[in-house]
Protein backbone atom coordinates (compact mmCIF):
# COMPACT_ATOMS: atom_id res chain seq x y z
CA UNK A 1 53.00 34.85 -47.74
CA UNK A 2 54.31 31.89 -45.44
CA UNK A 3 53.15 28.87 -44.24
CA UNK A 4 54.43 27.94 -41.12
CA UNK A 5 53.50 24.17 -40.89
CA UNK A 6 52.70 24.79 -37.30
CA UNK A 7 50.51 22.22 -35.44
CA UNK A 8 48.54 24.15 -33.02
CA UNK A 9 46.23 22.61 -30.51
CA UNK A 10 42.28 22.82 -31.35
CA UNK A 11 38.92 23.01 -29.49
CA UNK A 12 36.38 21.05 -31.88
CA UNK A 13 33.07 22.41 -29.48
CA UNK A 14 34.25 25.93 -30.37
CA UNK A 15 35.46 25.38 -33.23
CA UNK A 16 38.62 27.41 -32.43
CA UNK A 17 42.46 26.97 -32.75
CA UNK A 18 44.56 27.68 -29.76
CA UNK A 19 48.09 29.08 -30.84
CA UNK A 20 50.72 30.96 -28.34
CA UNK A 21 51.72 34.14 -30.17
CA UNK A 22 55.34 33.94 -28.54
CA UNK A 23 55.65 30.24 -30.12
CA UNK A 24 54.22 32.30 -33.31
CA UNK A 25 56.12 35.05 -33.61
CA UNK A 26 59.55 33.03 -33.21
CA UNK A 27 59.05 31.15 -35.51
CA UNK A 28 58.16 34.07 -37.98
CA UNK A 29 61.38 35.58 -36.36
CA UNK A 30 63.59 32.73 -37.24
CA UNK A 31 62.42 32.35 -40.54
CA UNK A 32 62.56 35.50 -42.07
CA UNK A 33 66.18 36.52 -39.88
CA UNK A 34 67.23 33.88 -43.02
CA UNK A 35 65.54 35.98 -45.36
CA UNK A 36 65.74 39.67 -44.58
CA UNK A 37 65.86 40.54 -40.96
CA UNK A 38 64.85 44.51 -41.01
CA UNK A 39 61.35 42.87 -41.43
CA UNK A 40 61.42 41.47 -37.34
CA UNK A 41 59.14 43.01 -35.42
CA UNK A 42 56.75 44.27 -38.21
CA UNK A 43 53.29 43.48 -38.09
CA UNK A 44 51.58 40.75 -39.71
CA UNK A 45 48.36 38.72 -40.10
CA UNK A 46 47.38 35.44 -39.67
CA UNK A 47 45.57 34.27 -42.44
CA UNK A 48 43.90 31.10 -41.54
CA UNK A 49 44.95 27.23 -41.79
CA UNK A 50 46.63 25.91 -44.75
CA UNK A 51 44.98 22.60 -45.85
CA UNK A 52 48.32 20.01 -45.81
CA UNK A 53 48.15 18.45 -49.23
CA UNK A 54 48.78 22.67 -50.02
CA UNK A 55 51.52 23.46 -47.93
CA UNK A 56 53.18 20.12 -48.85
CA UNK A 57 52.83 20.99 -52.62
CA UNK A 58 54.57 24.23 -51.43
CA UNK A 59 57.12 23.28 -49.26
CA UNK A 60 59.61 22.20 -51.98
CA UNK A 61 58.74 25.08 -54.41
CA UNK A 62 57.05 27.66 -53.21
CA UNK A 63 53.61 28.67 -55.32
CA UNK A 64 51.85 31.71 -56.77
CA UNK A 65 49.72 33.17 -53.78
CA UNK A 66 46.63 32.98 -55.42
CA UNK A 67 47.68 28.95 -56.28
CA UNK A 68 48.28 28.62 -52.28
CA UNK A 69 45.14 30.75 -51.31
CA UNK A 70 43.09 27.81 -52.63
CA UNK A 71 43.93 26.08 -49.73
CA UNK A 72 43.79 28.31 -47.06
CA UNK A 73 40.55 28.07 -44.28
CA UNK A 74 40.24 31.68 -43.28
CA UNK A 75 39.83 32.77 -39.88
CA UNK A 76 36.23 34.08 -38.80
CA UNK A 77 37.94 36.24 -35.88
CA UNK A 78 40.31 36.01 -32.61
CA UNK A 79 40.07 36.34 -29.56
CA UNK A 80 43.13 37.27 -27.04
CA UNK A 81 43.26 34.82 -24.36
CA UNK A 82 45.12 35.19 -21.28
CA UNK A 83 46.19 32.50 -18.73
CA UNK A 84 46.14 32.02 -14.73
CA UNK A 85 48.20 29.61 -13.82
CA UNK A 86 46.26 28.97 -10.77
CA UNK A 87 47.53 28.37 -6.87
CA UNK A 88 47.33 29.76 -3.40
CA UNK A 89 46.81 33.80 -3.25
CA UNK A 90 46.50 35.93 -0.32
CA UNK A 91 42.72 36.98 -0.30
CA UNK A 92 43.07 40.88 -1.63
CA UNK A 93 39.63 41.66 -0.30
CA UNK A 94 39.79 40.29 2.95
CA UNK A 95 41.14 42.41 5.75
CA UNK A 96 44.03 41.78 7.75
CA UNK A 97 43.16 40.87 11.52
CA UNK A 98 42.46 43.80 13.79
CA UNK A 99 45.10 43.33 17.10
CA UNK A 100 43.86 43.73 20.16
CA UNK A 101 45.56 46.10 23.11
């Protein structure tokens, strides 16, 4: 189990945190490449947030699981989210302009 000590960006209305899974996974990538690095590119789950009086009592020494699962708000579900960046597009439906003869 690892906590990150990622700041992610929130939505308080929706009550939902907004994390980039690239950002995500490099990070797991850099940390465990330290550790053992056959692990990159295996799965893994996000847990939740880690309250940060609990992942500073960890950071120095890390702590039993169940210890660090005290402090962990679990995640109710997720939702993939894609971005458009926006701009000026050609109309796809429209046709182009008949030419006369």
């Amino acid at each position: 189990m690892v906590a990150l000590g990622k700041t992610c960006r929130s939505c308080e209305k929706f009550e939902m945190i907004v994390a980039d899974q690239l950002e995500i996974e490099n990070l797991m990538a850099d940390l465990v490449e330290q550790v053992d690095a056959r692990v990159i590119g295996s799965d893994d789950l996000v847990l939740g947030t880690v309250q940060r009086a609990g992942w500073r009592t960890g950071k120095p020494k890390p702590m039993p699981v169940a210890d660090m699962l005290r402090h962990v708000a679990d995640f109710m579900g997720s939702l993939d989210v894609t971005s458009d960046p926006g701009g000026w597009r050609p109309n796809q439906s429209a046709r182009p302009p008949r030419r006369k003869h």
